[in-house]
Protein backbone atom coordinates (compact mmCIF):
# COMPACT_ATOMS: atom_id res chain seq x y z
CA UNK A 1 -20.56 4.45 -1.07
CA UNK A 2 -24.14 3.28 -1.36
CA UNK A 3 -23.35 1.44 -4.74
CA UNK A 4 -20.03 0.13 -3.45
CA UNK A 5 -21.62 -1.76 -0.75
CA UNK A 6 -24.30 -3.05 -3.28
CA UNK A 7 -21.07 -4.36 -5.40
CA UNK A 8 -19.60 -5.94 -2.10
CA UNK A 9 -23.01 -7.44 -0.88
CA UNK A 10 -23.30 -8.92 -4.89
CA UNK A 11 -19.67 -9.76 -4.15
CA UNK A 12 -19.79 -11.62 -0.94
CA UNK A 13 -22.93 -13.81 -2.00
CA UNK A 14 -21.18 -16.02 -3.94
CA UNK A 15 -18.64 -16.30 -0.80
CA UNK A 16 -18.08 -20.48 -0.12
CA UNK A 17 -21.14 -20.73 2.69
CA UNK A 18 -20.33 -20.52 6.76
CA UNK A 19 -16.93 -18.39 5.29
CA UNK A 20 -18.05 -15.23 6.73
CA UNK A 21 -20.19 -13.71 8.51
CA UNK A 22 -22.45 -13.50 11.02
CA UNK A 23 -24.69 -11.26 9.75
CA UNK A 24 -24.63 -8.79 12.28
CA UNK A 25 -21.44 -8.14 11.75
CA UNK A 26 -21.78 -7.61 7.95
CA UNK A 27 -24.27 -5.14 8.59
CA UNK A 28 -21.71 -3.30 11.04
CA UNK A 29 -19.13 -3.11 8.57
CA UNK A 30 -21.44 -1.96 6.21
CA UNK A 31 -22.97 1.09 8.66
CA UNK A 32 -19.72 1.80 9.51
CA UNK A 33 -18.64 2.52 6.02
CA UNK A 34 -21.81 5.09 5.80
CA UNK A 35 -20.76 6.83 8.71
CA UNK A 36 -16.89 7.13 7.31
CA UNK A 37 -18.58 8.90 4.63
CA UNK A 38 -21.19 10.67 5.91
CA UNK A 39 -19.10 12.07 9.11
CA UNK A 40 -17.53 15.09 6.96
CA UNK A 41 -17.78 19.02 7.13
CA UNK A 42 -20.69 20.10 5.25
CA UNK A 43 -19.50 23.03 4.13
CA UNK A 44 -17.32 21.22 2.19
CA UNK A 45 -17.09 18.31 -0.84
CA UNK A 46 -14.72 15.52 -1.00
CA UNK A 47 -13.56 13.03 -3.54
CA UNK A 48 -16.03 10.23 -2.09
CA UNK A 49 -15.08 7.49 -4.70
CA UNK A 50 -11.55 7.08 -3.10
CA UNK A 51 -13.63 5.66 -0.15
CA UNK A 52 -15.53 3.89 -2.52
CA UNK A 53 -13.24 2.36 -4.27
CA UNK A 54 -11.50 1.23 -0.89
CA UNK A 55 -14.75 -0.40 0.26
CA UNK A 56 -14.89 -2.34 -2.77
CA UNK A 57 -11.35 -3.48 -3.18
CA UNK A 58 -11.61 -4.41 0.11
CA UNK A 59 -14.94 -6.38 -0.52
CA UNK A 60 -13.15 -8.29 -2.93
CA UNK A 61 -10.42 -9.08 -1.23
CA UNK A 62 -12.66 -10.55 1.94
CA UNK A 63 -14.33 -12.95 -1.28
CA UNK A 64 -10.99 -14.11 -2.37
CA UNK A 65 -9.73 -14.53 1.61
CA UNK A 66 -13.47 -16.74 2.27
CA UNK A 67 -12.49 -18.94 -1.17
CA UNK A 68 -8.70 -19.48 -0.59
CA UNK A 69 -8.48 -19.81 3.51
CA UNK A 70 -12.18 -19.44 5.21
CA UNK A 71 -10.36 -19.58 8.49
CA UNK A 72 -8.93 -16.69 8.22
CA UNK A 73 -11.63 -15.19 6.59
CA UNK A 74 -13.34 -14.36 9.99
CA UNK A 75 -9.97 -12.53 10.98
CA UNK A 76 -10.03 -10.75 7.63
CA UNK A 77 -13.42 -9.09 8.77
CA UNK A 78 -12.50 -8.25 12.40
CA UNK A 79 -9.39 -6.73 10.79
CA UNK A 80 -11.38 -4.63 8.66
CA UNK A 81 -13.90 -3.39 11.26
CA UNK A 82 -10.91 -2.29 13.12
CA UNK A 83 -9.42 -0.23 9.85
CA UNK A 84 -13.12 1.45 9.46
CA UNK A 85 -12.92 2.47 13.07
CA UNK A 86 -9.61 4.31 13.03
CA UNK A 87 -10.09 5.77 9.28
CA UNK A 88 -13.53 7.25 11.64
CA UNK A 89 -11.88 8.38 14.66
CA UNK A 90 -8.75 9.45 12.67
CA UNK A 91 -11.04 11.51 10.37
CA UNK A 92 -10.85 15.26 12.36
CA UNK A 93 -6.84 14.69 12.91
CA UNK A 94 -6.51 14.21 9.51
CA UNK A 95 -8.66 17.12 8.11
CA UNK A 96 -5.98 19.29 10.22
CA UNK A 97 -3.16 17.56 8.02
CA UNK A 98 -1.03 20.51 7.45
CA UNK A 99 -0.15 20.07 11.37
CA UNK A 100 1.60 17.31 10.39
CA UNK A 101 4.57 19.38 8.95
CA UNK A 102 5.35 20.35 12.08
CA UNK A 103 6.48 16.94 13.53
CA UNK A 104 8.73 16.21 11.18
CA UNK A 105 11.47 14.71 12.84
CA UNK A 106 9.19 13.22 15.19
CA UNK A 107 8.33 11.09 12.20
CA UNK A 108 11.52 9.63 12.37
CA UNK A 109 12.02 9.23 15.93
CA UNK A 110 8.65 6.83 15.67
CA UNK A 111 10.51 5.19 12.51
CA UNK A 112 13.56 4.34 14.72
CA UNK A 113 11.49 3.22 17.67
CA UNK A 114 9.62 1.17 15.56
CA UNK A 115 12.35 -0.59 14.03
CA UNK A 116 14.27 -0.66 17.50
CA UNK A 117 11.18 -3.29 18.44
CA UNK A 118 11.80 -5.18 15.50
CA UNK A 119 15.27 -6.12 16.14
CA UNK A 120 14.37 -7.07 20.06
CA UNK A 121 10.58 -8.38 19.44
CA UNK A 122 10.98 -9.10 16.07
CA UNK A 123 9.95 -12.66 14.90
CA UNK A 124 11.67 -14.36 11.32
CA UNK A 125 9.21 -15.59 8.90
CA UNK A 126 10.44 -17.29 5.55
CA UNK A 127 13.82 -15.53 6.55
CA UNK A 128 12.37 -12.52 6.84
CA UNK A 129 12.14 -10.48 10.11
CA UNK A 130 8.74 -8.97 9.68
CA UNK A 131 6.19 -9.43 13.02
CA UNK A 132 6.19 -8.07 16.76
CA UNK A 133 4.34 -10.63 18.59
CA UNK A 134 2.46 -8.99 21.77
CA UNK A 135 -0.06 -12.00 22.98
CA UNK A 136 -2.87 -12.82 20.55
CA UNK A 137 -2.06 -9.16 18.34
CA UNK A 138 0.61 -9.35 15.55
CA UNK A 139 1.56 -6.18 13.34
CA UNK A 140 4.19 -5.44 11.14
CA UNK A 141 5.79 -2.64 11.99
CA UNK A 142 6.68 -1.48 8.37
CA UNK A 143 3.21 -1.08 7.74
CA UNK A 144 3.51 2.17 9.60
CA UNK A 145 7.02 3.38 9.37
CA UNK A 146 5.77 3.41 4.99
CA UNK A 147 3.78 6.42 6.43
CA UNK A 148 5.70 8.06 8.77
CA UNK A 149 8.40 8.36 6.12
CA UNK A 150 6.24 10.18 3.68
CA UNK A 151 5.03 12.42 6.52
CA UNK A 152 8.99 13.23 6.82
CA UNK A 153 9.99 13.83 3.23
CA UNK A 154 7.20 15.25 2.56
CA UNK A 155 7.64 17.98 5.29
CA UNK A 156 11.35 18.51 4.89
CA UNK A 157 11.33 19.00 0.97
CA UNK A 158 8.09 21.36 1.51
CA UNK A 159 10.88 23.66 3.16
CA UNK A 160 13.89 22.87 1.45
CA UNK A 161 13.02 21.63 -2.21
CA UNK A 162 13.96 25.36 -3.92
CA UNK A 163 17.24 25.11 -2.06
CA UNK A 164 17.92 21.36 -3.28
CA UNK A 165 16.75 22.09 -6.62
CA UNK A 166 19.45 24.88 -7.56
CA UNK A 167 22.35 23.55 -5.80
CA UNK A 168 24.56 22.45 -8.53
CA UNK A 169 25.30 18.57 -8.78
CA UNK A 170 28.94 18.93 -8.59
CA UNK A 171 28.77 20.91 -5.37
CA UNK A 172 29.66 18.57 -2.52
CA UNK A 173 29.17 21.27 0.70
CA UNK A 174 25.59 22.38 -0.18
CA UNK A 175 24.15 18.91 -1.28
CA UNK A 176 25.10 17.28 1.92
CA UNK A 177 24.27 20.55 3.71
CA UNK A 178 20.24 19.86 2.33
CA UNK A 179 20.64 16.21 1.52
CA UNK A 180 21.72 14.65 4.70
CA UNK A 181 18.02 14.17 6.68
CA UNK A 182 16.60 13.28 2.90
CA UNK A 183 19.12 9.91 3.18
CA UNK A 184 17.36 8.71 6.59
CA UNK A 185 14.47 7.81 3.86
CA UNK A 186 17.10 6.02 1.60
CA UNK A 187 18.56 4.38 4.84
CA UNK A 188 15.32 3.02 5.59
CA UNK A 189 15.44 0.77 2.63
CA UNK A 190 18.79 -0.11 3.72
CA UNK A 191 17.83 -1.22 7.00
CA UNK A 192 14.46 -2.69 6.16
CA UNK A 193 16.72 -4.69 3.71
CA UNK A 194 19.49 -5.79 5.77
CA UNK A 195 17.27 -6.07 9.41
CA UNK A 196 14.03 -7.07 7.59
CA UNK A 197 15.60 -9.18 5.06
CA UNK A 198 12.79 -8.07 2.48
CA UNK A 199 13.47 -6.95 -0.82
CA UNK A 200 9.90 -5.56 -1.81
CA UNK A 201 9.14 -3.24 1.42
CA UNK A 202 12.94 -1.70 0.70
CA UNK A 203 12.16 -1.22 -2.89
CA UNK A 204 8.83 0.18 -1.83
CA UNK A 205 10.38 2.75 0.21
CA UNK A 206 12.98 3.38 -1.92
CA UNK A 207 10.57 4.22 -5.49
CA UNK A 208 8.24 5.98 -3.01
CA UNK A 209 10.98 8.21 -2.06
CA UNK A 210 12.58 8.72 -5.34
CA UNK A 211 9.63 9.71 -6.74
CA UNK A 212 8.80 12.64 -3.82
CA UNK A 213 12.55 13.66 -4.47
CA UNK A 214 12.28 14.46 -7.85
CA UNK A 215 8.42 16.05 -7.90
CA UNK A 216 9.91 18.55 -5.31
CA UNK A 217 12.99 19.11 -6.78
CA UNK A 218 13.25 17.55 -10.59
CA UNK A 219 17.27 16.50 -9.72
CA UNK A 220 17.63 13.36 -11.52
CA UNK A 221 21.32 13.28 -10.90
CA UNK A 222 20.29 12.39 -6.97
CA UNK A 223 17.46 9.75 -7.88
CA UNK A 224 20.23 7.75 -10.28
CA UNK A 225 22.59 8.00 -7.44
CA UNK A 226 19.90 6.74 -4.79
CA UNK A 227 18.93 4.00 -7.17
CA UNK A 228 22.35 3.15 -7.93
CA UNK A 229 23.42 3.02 -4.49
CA UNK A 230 20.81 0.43 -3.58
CA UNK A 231 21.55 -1.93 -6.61
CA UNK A 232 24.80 -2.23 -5.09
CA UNK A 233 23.47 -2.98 -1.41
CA UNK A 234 21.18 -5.08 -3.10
CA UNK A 235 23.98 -7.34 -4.52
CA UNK A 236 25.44 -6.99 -1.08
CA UNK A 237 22.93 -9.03 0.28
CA UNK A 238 23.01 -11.52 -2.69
CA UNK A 239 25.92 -12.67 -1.76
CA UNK A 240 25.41 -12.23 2.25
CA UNK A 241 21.52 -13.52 2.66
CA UNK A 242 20.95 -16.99 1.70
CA UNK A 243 17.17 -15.95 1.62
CA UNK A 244 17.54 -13.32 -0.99
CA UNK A 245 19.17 -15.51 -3.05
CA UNK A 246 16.86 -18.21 -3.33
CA UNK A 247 14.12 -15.43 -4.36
CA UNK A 248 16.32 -14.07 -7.16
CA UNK A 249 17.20 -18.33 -8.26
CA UNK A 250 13.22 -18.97 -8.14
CA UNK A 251 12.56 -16.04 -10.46
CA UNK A 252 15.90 -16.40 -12.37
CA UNK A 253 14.21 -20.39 -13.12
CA UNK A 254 11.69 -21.31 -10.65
CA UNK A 255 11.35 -24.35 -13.24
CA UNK A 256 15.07 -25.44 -12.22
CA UNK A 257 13.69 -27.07 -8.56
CA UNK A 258 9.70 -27.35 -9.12
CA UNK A 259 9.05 -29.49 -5.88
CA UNK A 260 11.48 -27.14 -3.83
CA UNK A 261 12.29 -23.64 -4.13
CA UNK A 262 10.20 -23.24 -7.22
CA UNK A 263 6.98 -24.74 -6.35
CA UNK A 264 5.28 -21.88 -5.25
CA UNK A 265 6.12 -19.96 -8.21
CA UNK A 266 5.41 -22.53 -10.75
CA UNK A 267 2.04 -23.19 -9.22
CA UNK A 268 1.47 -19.71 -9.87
CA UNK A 269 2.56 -19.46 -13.68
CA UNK A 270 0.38 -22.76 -13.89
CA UNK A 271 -2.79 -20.74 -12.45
CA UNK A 272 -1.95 -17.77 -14.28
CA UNK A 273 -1.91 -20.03 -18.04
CA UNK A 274 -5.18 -22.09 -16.90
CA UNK A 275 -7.27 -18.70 -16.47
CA UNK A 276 -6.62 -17.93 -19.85
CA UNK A 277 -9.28 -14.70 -21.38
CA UNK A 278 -12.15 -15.47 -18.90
CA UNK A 279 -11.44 -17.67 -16.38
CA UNK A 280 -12.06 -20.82 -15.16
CA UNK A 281 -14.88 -19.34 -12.91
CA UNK A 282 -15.03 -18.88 -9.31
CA UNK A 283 -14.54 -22.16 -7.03
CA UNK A 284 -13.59 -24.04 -10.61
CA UNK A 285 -10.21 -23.49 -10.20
CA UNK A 286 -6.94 -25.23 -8.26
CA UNK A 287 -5.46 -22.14 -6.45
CA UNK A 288 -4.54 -24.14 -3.46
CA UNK A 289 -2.31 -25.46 -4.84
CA UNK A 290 -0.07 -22.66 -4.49
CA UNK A 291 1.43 -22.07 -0.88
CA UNK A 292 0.51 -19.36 1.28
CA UNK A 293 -2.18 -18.44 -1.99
CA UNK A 294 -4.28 -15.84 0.53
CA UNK A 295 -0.96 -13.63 1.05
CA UNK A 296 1.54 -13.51 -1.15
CA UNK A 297 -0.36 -14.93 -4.54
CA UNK A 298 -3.79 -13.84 -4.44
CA UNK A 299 -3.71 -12.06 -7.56
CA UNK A 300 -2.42 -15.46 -9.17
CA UNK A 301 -5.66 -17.06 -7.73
CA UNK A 302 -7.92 -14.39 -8.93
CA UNK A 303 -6.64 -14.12 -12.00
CA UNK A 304 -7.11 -18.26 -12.42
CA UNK A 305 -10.88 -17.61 -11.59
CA UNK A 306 -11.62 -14.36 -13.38
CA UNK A 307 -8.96 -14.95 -16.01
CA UNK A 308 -6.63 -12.05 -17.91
CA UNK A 309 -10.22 -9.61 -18.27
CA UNK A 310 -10.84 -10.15 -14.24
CA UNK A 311 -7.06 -9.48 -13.76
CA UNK A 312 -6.84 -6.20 -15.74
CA UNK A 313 -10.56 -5.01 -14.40
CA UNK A 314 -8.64 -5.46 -10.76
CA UNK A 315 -5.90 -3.16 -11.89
CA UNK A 316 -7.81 -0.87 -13.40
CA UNK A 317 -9.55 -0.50 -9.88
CA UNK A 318 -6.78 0.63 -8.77
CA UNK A 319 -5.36 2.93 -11.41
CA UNK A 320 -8.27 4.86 -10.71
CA UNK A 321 -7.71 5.33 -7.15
CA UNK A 322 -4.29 5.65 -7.74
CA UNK A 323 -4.97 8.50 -10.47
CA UNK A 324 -7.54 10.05 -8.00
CA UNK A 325 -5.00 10.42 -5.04
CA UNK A 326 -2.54 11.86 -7.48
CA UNK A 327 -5.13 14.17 -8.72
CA UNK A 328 -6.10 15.38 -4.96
CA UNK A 329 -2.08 16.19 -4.46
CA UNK A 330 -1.89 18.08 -7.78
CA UNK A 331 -5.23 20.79 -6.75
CA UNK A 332 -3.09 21.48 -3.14
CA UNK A 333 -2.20 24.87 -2.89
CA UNK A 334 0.77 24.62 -1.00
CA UNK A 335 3.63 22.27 -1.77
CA UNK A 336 3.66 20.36 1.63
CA UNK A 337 0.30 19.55 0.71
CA UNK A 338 1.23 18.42 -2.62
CA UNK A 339 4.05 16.44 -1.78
CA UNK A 340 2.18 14.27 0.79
CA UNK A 341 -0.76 13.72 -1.47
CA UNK A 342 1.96 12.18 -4.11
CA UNK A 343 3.86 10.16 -1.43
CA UNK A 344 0.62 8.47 -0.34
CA UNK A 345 -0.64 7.99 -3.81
CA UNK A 346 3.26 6.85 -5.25
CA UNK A 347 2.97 4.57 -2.05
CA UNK A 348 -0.20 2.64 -3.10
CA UNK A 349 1.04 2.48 -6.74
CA UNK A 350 3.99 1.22 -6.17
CA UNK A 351 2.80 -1.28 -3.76
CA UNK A 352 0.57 -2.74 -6.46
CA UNK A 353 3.14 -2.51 -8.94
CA UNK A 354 5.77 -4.70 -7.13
CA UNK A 355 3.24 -6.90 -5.77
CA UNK A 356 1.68 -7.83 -9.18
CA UNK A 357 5.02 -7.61 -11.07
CA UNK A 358 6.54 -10.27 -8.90
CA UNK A 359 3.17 -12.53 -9.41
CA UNK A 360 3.63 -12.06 -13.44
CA UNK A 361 7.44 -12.91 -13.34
CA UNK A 362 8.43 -9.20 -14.08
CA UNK A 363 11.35 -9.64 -11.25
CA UNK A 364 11.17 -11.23 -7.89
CA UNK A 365 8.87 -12.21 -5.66
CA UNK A 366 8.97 -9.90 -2.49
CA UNK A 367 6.95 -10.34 0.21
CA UNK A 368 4.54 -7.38 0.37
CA UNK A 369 0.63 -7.54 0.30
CA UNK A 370 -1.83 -6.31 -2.76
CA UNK A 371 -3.79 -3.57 -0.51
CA UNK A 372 -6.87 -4.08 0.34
CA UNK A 373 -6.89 -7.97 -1.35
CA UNK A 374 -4.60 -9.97 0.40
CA UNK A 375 -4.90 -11.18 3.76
CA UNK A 376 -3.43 -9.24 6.50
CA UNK A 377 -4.15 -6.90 8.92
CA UNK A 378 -1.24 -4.97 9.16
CA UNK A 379 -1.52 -3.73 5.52
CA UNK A 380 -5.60 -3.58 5.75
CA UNK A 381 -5.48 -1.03 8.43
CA UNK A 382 -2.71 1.19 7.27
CA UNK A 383 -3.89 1.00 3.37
CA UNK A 384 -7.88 2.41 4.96
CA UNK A 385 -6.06 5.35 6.72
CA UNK A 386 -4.02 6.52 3.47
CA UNK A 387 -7.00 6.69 1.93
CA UNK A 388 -8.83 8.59 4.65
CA UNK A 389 -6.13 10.32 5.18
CA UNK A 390 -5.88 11.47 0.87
CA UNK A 391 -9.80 11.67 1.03
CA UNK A 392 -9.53 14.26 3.83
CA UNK A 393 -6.98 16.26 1.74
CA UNK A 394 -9.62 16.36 -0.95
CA UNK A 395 -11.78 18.35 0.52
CA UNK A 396 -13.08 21.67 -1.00
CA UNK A 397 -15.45 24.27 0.10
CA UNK A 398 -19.29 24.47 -1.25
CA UNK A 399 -20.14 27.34 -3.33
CA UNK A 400 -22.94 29.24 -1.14
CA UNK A 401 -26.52 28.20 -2.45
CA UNK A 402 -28.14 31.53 -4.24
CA UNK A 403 -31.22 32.33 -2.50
CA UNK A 404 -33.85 34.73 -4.46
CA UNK A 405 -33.60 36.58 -7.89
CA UNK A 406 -29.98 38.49 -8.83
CA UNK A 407 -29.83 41.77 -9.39
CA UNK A 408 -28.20 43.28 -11.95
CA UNK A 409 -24.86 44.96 -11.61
């Protein structure tokens, strides 16, 4: 943690002057991130470069927020003081993680409440219904139910994977006997996609799930069928949601209307060519050009700056953590354990994945963050407490220290 702040502090001194700040608070965010570390069990190690490597992303991303929109890069730091305090005070829950298994439905119930609020206080935002309002505090709601779904799948399959995995494919009665409470992650996605409008959180949900299916149970037949079944809801709302369909025309030819529905994306395939190798340096290049560049196309903007190296050092970052995580779920003894280490970890990756594939042009644009980088402090706070939350599950008890000579046998 120590050299991840040093990165950060090297990091945020070439931050656009008066961005951030005041000093005080840099130095808070920087004690707190010491004390998130240092406030652990010492009889026991954990895997302290997941922490790390969330600190730096993190510092990063507060750079990039302080160059594209410095006034929001004051809320970006508030946003991640708050995310160090709760990845803090959530630190003893979480080290008592196998509770979790036990409120397994209740996972859901929270899920449905959550999206209950989002039809009544939910407010649209580029056709998407995304925000609950409550005076000057705005969340997104998704940013939590991502969690509470993995908490679910990942306790239900821990009891009922062996009995999924041998019932054969062709036999209706027991599938939808085990299956049934598995589909309220599937219908997630649905709803997300037909309440929330928003392609990239459904998907998210959707891979993240997949994925935890078939580690627990290694039925293929029921991923295809999952996957297939949302293709065709997703063609549903092709023809249904005037929104989707303008995302699918933009990446389909974003060239077609490049003052209209294509601007933002053509900006971004601009920014992307004039990085090049290396870059164009940072403050050299034109990222604002590209609307709502903080959010939605950071990575575009970075990538203009820091070029193709800077881009692929940035994913690298997080292949490691990503790796790490998976590595953490694969050392759990038990398979609740395992299964909630690889939902967190398949969560994260496939957020980047999406994220950066609809940047690139690899298939639409959705409207998630990059964690840790993009503005928002929805995604900021819930991103810190999957890692504190994997970090905890990490943990592994000290070897006693020898004291005096052995003896021989």
């Amino acid at each position: 943690m120590l050299v991840a702040l040093a990165a950060t502090a090297l990091m945020l001194a070439y931050a656009p002057a008066g961005s951030i700040g005041p000093p005080w608070l840099l130095a808070t965010l920087a004690i707190l991130a010491l004390v998130w570390v240092a406030w652990q069990p010492q009889t026991s190690r954990r895997d302290d470069l997941l922490p790390a490597l969330a600190v730096v992303l993190a510092g990063l991303g507060l750079l990039l927020v302080a160059r594209l929109a410095p006034d929001l890069a004051q809320k970006q730091q508030w946003c991640l003081l708050v995310s160090l305090l709760l990845a803090i005070a959530a630190g003893p829950l979480f080290t008592r993680f196998r509770g979790f298994a036990s409120y397994k439905y209740l996972w859901v119930v929270g899920s449905l409440v959550l999206f209950l609020l989002l039809l009544i206080f939910g407010q649209e935002v580029n056709g998407a219904r995304l925000w609950i309002k409550l005076g000057p505090v705005q969340y997104e709601p998704i940013e939590l139910i991502k969690l509470f779904i993995v908490f679910f799948l990942a306790a239900y399959l821990g009891e009922t994977a062996d009995v999924i995995a041998q019932a054969r494919p062709w036999s209706v009665r027991a599938n939808l006997r085990y299956l049934g409470p598995l589909f309220i992650g599937w219908g997630a996605s649905m709803a997300i996609l037909v309440v929330q409008r928003d392609l990239g959180m459904a998907t998210l949900l959707l891979a993240t799930f997949a994925a935890m299916l078939y580690v627990a149970t290694r039925r293929v037949d029921i991923v295809f069928g999952g996957v297939a079944i949302f293709a065709l809801a997703v063609l549903w709302a092709m023809h249904h949601y005037p929104y989707v369909q303008a995302r699918i025309a933009v990446w389909r030819n974003p060239f077609s209307d490049p003052l209209g529905a294509g601007y933002q994306s053509s900006q971004a395939y601009y920014g992307l060519a004039a990085g090049g190798l290396f870059g164009t340096g940072l403050n050299l290049g034109h990222p604002g050009f590209i609307p709502d560049v903080a959010t939605d196309y950071v990575f575009a903007a970075f990538s203009e700056e820091f070029g193709l190296l800077g881009a692929l050092a940035v994913i690298a970052l997080f292949v490691v953590l990503v790796r790490r995580m998976f590595a953490t779920s694969t050392e759990q003894p038990d398979l609740y354990a395992k299964l909630l280490g690889v939902g967190m970890a398949a969560t994260l990756g496939f957020q980047v994945f999406i994220i950066i594939g609809g940047v690139i042009g690899l298939f639409p644009l959705t409207g998630i963050t990059l964690p840790f980088i993009s503005y928002g402090g929805s995604s900021l706070v819930a991103n810190f407490l999957l890692v504190a939350l994997v970090w905890a599950m990490s943990s592994r008890v000290c070897a006693p220290k020898l004291s005096g000579s052995s003896s021989s046998p």
